[in-house]
PDB file of N, CA and C in Angstrom:
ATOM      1  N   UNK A   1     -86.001 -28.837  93.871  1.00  0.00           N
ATOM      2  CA  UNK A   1     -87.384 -29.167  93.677  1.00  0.00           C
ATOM      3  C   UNK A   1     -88.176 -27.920  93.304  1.00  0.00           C
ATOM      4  N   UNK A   2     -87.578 -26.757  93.881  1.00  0.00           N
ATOM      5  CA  UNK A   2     -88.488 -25.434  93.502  1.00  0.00           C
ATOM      6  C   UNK A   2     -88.527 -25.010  92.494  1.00  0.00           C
ATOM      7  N   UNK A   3     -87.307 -25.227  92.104  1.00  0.00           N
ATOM      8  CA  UNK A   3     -87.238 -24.562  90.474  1.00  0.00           C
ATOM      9  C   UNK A   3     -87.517 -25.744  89.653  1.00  0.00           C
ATOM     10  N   UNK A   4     -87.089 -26.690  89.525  1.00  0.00           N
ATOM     11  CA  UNK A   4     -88.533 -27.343  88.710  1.00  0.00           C
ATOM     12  C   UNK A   4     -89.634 -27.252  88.736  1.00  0.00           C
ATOM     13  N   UNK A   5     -90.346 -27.205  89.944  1.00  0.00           N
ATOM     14  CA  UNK A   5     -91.838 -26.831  90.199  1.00  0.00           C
ATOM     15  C   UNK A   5     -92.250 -25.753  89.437  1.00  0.00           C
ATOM     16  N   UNK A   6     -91.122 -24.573  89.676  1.00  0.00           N
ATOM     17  CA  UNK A   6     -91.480 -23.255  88.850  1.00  0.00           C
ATOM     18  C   UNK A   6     -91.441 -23.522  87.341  1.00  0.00           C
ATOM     19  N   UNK A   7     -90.497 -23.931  86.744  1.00  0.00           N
ATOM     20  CA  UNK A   7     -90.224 -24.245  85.614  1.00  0.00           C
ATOM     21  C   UNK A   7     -91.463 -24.977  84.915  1.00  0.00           C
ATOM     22  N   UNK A   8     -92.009 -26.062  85.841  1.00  0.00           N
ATOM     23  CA  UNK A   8     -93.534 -26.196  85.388  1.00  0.00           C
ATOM     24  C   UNK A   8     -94.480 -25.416  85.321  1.00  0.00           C
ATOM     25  N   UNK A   9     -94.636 -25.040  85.921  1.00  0.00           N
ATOM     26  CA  UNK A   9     -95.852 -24.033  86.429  1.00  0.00           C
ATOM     27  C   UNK A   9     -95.158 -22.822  85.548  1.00  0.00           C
ATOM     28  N   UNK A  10     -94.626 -22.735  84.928  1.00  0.00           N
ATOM     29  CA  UNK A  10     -93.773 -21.575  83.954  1.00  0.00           C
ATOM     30  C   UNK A  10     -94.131 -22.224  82.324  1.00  0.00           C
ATOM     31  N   UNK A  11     -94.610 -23.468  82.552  1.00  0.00           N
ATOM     32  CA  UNK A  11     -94.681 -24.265  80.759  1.00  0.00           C
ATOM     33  C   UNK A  11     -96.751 -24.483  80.791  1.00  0.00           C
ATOM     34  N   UNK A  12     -97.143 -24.224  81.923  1.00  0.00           N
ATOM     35  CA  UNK A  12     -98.965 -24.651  82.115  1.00  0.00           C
ATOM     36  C   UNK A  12     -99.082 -26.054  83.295  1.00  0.00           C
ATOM     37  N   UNK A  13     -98.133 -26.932  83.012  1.00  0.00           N
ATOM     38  CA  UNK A  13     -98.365 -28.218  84.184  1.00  0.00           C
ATOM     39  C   UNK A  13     -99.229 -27.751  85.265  1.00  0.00           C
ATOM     40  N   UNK A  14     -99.757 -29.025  85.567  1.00  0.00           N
ATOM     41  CA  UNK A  14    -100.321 -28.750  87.298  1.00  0.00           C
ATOM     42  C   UNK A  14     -99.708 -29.534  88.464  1.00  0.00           C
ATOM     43  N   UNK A  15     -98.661 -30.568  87.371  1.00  0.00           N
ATOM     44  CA  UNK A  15     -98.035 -31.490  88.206  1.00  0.00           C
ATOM     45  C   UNK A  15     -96.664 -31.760  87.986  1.00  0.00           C
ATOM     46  N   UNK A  16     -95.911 -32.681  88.550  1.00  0.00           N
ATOM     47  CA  UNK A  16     -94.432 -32.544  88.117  1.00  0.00           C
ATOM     48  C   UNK A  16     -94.605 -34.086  87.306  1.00  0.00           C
ATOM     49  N   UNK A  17     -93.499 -34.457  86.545  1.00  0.00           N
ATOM     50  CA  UNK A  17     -93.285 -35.997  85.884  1.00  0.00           C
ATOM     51  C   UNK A  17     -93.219 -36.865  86.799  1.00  0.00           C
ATOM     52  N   UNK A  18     -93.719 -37.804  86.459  1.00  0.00           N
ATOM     53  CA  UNK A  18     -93.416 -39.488  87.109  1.00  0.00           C
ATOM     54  C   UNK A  18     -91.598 -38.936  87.540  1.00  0.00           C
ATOM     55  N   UNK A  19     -90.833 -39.307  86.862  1.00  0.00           N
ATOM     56  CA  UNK A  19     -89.589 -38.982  86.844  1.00  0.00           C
ATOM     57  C   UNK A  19     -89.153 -38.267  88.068  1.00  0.00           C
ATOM     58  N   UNK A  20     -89.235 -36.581  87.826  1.00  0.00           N
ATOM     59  CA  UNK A  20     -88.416 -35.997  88.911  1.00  0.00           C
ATOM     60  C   UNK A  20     -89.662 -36.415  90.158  1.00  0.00           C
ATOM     61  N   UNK A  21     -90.612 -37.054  90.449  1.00  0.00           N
ATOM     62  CA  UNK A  21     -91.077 -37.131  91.610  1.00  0.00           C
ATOM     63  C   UNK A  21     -90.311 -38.362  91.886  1.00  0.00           C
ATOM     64  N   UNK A  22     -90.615 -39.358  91.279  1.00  0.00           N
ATOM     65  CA  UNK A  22     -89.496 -40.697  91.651  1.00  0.00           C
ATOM     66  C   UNK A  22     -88.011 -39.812  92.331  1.00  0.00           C
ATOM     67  N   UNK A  23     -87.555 -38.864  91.282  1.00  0.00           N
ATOM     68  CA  UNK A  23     -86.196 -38.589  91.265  1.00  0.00           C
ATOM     69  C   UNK A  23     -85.834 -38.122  92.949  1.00  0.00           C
ATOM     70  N   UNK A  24     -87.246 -37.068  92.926  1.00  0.00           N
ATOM     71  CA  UNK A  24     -87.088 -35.853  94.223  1.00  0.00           C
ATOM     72  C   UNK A  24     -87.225 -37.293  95.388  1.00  0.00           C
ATOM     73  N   UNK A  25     -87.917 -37.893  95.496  1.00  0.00           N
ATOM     74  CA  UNK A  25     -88.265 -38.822  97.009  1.00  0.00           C
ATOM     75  C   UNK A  25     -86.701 -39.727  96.831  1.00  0.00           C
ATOM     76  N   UNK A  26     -86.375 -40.044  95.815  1.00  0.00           N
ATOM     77  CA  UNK A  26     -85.415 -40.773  96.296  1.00  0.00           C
ATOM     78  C   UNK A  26     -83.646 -39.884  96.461  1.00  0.00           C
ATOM     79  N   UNK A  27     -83.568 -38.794  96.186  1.00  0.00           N
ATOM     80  CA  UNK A  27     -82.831 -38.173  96.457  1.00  0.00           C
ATOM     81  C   UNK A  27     -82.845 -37.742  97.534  1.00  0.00           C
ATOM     82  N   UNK A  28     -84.487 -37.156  98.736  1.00  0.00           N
ATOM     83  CA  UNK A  28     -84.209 -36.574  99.728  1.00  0.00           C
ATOM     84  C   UNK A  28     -84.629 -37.793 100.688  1.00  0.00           C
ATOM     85  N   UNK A  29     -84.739 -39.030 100.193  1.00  0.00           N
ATOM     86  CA  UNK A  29     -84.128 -40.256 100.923  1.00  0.00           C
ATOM     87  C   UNK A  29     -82.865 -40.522 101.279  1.00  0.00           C
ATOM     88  N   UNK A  30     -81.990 -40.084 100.411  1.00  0.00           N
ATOM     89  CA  UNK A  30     -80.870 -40.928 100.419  1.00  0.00           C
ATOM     90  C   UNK A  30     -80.001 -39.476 101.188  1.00  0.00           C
ATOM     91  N   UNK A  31     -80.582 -38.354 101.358  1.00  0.00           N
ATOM     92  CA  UNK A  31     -80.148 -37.253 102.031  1.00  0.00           C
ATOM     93  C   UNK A  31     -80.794 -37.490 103.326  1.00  0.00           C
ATOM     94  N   UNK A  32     -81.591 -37.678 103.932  1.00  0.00           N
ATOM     95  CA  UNK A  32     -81.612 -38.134 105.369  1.00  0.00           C
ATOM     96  C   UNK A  32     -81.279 -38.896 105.658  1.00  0.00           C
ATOM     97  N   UNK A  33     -80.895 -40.654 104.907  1.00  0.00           N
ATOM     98  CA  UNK A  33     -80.300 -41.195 105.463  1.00  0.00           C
ATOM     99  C   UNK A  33     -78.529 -41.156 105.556  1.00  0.00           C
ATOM    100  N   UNK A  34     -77.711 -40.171 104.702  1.00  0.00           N
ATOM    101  CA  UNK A  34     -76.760 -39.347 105.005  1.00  0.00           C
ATOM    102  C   UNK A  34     -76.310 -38.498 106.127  1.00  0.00           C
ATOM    103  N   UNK A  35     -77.413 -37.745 106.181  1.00  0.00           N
ATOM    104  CA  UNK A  35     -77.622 -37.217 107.703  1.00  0.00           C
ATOM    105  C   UNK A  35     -77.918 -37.766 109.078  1.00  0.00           C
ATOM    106  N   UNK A  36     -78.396 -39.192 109.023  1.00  0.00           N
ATOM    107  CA  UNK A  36     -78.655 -39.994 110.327  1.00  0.00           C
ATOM    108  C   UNK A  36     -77.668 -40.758 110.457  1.00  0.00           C
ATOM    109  N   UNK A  37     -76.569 -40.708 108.989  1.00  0.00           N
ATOM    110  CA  UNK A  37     -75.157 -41.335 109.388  1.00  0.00           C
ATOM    111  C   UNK A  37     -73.893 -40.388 109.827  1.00  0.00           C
ATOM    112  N   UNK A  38     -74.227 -39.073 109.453  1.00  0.00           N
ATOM    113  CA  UNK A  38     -73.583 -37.813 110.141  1.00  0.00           C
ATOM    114  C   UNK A  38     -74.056 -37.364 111.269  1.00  0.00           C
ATOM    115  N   UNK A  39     -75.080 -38.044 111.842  1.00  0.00           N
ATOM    116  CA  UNK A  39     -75.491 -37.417 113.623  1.00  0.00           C
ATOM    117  C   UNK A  39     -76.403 -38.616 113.608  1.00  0.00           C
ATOM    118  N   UNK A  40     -75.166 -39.846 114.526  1.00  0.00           N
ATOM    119  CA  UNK A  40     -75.611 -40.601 115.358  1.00  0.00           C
ATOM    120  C   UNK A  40     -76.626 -40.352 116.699  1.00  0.00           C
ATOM    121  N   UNK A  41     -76.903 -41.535 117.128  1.00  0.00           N
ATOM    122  CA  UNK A  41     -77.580 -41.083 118.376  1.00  0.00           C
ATOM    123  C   UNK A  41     -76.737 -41.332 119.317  1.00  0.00           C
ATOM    124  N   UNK A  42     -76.330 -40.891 119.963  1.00  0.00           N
ATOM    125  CA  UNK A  42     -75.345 -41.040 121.183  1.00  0.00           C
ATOM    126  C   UNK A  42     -75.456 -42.284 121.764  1.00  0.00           C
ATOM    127  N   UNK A  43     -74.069 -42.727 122.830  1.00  0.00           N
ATOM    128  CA  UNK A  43     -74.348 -44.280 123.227  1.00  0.00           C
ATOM    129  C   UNK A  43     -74.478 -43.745 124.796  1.00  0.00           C
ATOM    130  N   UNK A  44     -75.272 -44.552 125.381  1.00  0.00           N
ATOM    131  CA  UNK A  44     -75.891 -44.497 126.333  1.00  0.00           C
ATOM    132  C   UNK A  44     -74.873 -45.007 127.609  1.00  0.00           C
ATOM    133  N   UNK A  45     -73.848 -44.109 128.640  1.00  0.00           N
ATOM    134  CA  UNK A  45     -73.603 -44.453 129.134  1.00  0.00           C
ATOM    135  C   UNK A  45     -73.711 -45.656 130.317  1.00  0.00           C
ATOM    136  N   UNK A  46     -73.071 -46.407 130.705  1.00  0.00           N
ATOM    137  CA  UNK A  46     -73.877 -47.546 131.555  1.00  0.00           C
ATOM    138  C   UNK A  46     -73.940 -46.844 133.061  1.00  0.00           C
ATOM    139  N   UNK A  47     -73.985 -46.608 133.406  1.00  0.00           N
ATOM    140  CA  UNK A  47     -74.162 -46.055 134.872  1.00  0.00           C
ATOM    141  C   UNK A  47     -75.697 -45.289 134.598  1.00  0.00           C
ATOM    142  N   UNK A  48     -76.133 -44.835 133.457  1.00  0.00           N
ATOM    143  CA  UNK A  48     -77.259 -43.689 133.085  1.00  0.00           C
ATOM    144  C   UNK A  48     -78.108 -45.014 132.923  1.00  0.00           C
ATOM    145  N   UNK A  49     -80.180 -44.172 133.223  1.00  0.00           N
ATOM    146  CA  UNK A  49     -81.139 -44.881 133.072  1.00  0.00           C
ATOM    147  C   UNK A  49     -82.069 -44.134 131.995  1.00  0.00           C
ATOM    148  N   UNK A  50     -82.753 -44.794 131.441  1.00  0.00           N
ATOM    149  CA  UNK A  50     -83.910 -44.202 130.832  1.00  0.00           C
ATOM    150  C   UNK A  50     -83.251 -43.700 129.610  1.00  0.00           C
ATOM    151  N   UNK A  51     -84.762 -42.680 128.913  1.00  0.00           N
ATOM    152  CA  UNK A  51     -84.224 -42.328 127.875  1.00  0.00           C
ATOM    153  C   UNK A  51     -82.932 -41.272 127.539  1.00  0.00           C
ATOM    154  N   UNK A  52     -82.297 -41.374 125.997  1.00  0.00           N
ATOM    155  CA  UNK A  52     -81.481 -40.679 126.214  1.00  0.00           C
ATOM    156  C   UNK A  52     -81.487 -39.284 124.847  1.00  0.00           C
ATOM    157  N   UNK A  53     -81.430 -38.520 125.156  1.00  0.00           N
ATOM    158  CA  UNK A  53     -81.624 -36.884 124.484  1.00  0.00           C
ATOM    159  C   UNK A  53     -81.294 -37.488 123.359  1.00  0.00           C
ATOM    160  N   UNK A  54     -81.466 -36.851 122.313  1.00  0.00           N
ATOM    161  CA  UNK A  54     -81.539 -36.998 120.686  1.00  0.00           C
ATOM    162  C   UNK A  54     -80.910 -35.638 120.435  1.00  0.00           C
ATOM    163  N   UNK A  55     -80.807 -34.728 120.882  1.00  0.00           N
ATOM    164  CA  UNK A  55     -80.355 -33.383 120.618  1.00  0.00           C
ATOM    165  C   UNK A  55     -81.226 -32.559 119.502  1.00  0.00           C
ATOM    166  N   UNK A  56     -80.750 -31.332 119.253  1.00  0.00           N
ATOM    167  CA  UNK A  56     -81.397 -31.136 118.223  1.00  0.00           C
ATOM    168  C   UNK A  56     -81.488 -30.967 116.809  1.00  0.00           C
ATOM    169  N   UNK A  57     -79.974 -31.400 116.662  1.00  0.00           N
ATOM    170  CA  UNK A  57     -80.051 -31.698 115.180  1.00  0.00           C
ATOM    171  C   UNK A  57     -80.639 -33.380 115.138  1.00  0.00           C
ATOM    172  N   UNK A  58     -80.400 -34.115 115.393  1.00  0.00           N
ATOM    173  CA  UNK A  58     -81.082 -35.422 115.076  1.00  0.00           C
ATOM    174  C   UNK A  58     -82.571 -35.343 115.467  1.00  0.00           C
ATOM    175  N   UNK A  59     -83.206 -34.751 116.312  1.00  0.00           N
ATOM    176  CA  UNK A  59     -84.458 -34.731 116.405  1.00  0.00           C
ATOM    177  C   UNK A  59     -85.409 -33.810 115.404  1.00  0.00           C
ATOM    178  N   UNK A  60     -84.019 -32.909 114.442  1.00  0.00           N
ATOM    179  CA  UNK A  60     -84.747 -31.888 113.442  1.00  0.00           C
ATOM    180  C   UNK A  60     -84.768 -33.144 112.173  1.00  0.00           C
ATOM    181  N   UNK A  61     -83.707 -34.421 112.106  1.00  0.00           N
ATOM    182  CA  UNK A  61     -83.703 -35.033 111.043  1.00  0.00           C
ATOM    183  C   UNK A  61     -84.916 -35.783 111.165  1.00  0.00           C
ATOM    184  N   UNK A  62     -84.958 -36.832 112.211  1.00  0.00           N
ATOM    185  CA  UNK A  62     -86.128 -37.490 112.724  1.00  0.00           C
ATOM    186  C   UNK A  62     -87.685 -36.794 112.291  1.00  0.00           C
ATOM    187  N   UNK A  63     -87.717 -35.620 112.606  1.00  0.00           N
ATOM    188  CA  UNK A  63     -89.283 -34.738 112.248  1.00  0.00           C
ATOM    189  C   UNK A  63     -89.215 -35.037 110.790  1.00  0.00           C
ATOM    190  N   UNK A  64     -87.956 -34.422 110.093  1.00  0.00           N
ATOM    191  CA  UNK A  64     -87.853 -34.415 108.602  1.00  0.00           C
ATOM    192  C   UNK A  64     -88.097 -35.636 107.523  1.00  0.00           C
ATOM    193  N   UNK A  65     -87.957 -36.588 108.725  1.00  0.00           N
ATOM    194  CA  UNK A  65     -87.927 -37.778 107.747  1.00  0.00           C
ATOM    195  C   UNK A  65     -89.491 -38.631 108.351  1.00  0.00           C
ATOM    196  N   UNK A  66     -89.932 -38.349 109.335  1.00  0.00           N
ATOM    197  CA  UNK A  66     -91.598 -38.619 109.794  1.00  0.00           C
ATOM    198  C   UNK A  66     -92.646 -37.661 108.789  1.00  0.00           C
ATOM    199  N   UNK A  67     -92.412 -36.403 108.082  1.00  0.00           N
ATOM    200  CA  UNK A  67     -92.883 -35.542 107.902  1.00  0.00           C
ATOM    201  C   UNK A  67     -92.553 -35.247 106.237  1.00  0.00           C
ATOM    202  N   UNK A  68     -92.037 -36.128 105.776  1.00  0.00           N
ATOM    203  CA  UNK A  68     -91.875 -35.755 104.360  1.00  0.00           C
ATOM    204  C   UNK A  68     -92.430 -35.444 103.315  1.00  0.00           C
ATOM    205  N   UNK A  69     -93.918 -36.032 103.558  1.00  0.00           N
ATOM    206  CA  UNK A  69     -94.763 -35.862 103.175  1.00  0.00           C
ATOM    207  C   UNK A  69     -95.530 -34.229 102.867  1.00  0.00           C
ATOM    208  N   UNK A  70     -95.651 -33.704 103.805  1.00  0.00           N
ATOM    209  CA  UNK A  70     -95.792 -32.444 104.350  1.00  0.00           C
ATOM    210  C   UNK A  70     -94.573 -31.583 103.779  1.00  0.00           C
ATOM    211  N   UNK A  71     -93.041 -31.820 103.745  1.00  0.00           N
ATOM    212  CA  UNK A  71     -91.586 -30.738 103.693  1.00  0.00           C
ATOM    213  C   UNK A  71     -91.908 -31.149 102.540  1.00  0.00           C
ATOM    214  N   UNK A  72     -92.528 -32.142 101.744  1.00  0.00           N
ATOM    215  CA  UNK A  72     -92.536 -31.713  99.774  1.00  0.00           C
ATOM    216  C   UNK A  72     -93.616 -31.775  99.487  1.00  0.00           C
ATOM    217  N   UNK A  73     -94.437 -31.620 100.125  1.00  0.00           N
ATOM    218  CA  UNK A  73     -96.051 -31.044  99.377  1.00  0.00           C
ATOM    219  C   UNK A  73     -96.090 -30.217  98.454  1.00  0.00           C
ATOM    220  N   UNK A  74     -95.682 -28.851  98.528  1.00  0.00           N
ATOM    221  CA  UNK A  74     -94.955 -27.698  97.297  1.00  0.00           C
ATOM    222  C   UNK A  74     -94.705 -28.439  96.012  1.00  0.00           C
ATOM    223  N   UNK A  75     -93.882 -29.626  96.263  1.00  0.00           N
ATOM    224  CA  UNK A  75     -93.524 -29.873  95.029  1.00  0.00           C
ATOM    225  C   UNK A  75     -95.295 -31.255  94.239  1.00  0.00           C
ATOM    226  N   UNK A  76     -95.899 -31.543  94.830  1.00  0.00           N
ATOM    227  CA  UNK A  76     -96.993 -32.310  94.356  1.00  0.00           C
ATOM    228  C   UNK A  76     -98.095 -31.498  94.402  1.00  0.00           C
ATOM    229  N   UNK A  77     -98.032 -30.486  95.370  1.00  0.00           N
ATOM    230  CA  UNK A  77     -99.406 -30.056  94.772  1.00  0.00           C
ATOM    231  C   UNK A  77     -99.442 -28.465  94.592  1.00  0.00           C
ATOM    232  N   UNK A  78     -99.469 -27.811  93.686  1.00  0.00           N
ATOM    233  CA  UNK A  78     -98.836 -26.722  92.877  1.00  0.00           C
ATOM    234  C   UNK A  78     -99.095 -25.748  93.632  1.00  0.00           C
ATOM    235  N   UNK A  79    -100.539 -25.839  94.109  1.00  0.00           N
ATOM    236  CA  UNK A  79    -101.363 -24.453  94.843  1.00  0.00           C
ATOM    237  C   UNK A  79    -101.119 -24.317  96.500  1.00  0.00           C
ATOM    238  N   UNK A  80     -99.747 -24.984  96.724  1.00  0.00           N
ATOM    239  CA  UNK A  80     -99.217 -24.934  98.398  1.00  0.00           C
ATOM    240  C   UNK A  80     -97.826 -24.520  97.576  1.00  0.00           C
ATOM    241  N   UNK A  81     -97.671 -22.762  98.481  1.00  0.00           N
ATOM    242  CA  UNK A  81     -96.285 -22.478  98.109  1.00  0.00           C
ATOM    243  C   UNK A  81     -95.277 -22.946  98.877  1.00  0.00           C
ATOM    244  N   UNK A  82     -94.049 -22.231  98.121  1.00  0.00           N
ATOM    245  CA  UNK A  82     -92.689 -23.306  98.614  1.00  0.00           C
ATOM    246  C   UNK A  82     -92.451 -22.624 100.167  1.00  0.00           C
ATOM    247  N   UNK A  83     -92.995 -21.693 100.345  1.00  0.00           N
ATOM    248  CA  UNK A  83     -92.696 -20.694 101.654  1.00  0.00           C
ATOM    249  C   UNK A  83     -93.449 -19.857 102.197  1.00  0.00           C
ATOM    250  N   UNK A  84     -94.149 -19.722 103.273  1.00  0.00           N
ATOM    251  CA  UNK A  84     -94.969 -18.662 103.660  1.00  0.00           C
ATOM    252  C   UNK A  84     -94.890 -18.072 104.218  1.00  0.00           C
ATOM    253  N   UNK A  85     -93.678 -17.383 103.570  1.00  0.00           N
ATOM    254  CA  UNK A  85     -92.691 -16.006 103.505  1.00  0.00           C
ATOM    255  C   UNK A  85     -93.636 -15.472 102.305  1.00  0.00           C
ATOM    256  N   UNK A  86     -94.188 -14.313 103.062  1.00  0.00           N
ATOM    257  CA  UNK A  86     -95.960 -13.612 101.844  1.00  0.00           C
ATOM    258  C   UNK A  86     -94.452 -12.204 101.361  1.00  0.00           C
ATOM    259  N   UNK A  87     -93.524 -11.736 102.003  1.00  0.00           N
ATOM    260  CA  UNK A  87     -93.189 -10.575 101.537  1.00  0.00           C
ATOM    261  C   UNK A  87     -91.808 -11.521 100.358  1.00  0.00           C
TER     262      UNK A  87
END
């Protein structure tokens, strides 16, 4: 997504195509839901009550996929960089 972004912003654009935005959401769709099939949620022993830990890779996918909006902003709106890593 970055280097297209750049690659625009390298030709004058202020925005990316219909296209790779369709392209980008449904690619890093189909990559979290890859990842929520590579880290299940654990099964809940029967003797155990209440809730049960998510750990922290599934609770980093969970944020990622509540928050997507926000993890590709960079790529929709030009003047939010990809990192704010300033050096």
């Amino acid at each position: 997504m970055n280097l297209t972004k750049e690659k625009a912003v390298g030709k004058g654009r202020i925005s990316l195509s219909y296209y790779h935005s369709r392209k980008f959401g449904s690619e890093y769709d189909r990559m979290m839901d890859e990842a929520k099939l590579l880290n299940p949620q654990p099964e809940r022993p029967p003797e155990k009550r209440g809730r049960m830990k998510r750990g922290k890779v599934l609770a980093l996918i969970q944020r990622l996929v509540a928050h997507k909006g926000e993890v590709c902003l960079f790529a929709k709106n030009f003047s939010v960089p990809f990192t704010n890593n300033t050096a």
